[in-house]
Protein backbone atom coordinates (compact mmCIF):
# COMPACT_ATOMS: atom_id res chain seq x y z
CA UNK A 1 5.89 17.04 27.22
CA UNK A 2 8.04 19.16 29.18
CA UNK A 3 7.21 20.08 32.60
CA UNK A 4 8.14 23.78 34.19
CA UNK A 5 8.66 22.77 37.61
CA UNK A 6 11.36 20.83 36.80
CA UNK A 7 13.56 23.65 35.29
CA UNK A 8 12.51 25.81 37.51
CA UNK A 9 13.66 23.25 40.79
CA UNK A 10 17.43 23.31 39.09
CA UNK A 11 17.13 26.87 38.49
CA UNK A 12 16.16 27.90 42.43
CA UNK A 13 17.94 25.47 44.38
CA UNK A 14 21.54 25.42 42.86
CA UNK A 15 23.52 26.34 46.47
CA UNK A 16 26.38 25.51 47.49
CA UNK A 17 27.73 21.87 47.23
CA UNK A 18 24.21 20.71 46.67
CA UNK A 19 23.70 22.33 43.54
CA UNK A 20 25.26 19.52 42.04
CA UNK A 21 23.23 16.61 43.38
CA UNK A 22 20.38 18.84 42.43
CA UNK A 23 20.90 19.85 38.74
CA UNK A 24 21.75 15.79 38.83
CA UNK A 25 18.71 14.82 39.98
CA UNK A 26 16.83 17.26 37.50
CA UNK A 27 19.19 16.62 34.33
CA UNK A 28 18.00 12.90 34.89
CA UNK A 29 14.66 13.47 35.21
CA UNK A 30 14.19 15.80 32.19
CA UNK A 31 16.18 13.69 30.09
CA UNK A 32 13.49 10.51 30.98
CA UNK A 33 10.74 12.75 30.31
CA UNK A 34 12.35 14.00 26.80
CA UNK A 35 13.27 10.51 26.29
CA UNK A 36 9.78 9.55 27.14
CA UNK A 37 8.37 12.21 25.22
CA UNK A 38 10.23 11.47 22.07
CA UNK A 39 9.42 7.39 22.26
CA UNK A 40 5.76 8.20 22.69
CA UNK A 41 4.96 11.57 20.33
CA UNK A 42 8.05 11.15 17.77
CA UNK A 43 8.23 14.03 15.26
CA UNK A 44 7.68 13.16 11.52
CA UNK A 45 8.34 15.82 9.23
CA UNK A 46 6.96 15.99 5.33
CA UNK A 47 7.62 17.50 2.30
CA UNK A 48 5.11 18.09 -0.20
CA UNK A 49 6.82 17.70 -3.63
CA UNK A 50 3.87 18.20 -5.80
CA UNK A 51 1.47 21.09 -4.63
CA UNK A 52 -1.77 18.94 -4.59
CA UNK A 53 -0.10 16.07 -2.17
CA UNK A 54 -1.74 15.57 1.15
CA UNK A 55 -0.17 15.18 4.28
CA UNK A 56 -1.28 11.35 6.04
CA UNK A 57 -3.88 11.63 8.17
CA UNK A 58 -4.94 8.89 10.93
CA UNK A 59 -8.10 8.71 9.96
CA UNK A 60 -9.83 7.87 13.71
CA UNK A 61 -8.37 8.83 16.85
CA UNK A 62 -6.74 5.51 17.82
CA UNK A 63 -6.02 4.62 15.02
CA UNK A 64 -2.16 3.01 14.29
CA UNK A 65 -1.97 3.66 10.78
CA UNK A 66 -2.23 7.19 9.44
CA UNK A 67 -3.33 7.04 5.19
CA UNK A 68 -1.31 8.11 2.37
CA UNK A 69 -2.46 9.15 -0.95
CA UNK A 70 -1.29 8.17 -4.58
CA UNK A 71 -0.49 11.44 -6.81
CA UNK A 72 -0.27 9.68 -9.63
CA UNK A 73 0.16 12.20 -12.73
CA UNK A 74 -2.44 10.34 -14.39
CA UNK A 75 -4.93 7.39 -13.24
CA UNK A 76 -2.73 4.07 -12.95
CA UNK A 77 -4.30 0.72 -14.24
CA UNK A 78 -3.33 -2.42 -12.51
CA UNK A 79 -4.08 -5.49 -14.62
CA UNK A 80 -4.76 -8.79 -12.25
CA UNK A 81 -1.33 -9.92 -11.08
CA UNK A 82 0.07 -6.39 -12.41
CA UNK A 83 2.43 -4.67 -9.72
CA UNK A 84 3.19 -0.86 -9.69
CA UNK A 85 5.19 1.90 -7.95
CA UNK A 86 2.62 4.64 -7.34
CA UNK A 87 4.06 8.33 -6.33
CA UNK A 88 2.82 9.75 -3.14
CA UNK A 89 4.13 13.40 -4.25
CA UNK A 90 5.74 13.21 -0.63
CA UNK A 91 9.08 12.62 1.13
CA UNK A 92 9.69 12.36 4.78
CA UNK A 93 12.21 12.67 7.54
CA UNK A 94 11.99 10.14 10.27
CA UNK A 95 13.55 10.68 13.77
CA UNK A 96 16.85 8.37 14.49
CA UNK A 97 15.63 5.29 16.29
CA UNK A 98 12.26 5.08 14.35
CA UNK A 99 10.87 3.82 10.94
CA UNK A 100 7.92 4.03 9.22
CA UNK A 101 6.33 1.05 7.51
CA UNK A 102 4.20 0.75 4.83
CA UNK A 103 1.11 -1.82 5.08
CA UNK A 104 -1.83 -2.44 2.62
CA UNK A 105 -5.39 -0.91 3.52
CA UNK A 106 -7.90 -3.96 4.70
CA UNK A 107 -10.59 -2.57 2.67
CA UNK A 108 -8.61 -2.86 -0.64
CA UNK A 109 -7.45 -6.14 0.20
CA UNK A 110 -10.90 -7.93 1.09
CA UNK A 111 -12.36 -5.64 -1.73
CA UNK A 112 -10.46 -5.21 -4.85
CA UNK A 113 -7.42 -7.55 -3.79
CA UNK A 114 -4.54 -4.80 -3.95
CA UNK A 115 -2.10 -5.36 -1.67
CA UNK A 116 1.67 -4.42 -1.21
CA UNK A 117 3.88 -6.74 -2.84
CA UNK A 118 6.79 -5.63 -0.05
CA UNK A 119 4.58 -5.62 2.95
CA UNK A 120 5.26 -4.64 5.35
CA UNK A 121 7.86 -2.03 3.30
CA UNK A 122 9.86 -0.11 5.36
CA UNK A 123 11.31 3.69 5.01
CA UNK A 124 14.08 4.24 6.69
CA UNK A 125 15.25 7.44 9.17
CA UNK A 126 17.94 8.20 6.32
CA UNK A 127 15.68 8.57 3.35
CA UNK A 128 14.89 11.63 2.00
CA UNK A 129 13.80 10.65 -1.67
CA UNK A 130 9.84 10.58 -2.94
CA UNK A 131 7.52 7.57 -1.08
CA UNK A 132 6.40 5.14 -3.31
CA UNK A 133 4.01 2.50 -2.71
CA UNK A 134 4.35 -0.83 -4.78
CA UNK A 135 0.75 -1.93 -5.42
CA UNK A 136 0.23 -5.40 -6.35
CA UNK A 137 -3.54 -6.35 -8.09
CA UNK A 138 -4.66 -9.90 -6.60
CA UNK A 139 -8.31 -9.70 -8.04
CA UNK A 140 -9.45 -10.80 -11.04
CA UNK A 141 -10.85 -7.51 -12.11
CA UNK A 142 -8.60 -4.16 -13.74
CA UNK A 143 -8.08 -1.59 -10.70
CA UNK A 144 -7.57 1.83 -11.13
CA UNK A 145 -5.67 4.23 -8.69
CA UNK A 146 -6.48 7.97 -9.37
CA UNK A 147 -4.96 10.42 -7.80
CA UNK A 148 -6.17 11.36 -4.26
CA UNK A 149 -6.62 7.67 -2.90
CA UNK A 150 -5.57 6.67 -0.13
CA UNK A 151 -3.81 3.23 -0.86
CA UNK A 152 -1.59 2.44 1.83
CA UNK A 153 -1.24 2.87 5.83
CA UNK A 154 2.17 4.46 7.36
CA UNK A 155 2.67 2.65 11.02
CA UNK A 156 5.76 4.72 12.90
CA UNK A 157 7.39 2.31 14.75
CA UNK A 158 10.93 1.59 16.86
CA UNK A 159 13.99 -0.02 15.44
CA UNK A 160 17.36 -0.37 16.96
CA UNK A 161 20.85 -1.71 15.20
CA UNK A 162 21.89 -4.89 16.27
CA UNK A 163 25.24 -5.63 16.95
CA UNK A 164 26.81 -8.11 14.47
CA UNK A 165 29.54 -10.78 15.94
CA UNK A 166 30.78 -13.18 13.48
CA UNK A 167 30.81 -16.76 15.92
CA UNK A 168 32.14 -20.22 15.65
CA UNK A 169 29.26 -21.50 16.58
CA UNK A 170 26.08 -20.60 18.01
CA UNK A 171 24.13 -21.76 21.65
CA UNK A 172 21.96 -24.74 21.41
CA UNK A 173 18.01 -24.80 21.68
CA UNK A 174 15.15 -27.23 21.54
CA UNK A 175 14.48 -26.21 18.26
CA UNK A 176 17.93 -26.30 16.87
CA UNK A 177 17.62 -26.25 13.28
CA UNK A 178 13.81 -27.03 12.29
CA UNK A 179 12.42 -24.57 10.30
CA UNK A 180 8.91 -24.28 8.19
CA UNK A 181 6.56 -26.37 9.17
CA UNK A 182 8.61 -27.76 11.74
CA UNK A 183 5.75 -27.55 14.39
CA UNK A 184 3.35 -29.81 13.09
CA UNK A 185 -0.49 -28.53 12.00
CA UNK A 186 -2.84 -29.29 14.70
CA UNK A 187 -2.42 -28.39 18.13
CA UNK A 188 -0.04 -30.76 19.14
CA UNK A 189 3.63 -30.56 18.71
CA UNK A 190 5.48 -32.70 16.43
């Protein structure tokens, strides 16, 4: 959210040597809000790529996941322990510093037992292709997507690049090298 005053401050007061200092001061300050503004209300941009695709929606108003639909061409059938990429008839473009990952619906879980076999999956700010969803069935019973369900949850989230340093060796911990399980059960430590 930009704010008037601010442009309108650098726009007035630009005399003399203080103009500077000034236009500074207010170059900083709208670049934290735009910053700011861009963190917290990122732009995501789709593409329908079959006419009856629906945009996501978040489906309450604090909600963190907004629901995508499948557009299959034709119902899909998942046979128990069947997995299946299922077309969303969409494709997205995701800001640079941001992804957007794809999670299971709790209702289909605790219900039916679909899940996402990659989960959470992640679409990067580089993609531009179609968004699939790879369903997995974990029930017992035959589930059928038709088109128009909603059968996944898109979560926009930060990311940055890590820097990668090929080392010698690495600083000590505590934990050094225990891995699964290396914790114990209970509630004491091990």
């Amino acid at each position: 959210m930009l704010h008037r005053p601010i442009v309108h401050v650098c726009s007035v007061k630009v005399l003399g040597n203080k103009s500077f200092h000034v236009i500074s001061y207010c170059s900083i300050r709208l670049l934290r809000e735009l910053k700011k503004d861009y963190m917290d209300n990122p732009r995501i941009e789709f593409k329908k790529l079959q006419p009856d695709a629906q945009i996501p929606q978040y489906m309450t108003d604090l909600a963190a996941g907004m629901d995508i639909q499948a557009r299959p061409e034709q119902p899909v059938e998942l046979l128990p322990g069947q997995r299946r990429l299922v077309p969303t008839g969409l494709a997205v473009a995701i800001p640079p510093g941001f992804e957007v990952q794809v999670r299971p619906r709790s209702g289909l879980a605790i219900k039916h037992g679909i899940s996402l076999l990659n989960s959470p999956g992640t679409i990067d700010a580089d993609y531009r292709g179609e968004i699939g969803i790879i369903l997995i069935n974990h029930g017992e019973e035959i589930f059928v997507v038709n088109p128009g369900d909603r059968i996944a949850q898109l979560v926009v989230a930060p990311v940055c690049q890590a820097q990668l340093i090929k080392v010698a060796d690495l600083s000590e911990t505590d934990r050094g090298a225990g891995g699964f399980g290396h914790t114990g059960k209970s509630g004491e430590a091990s």
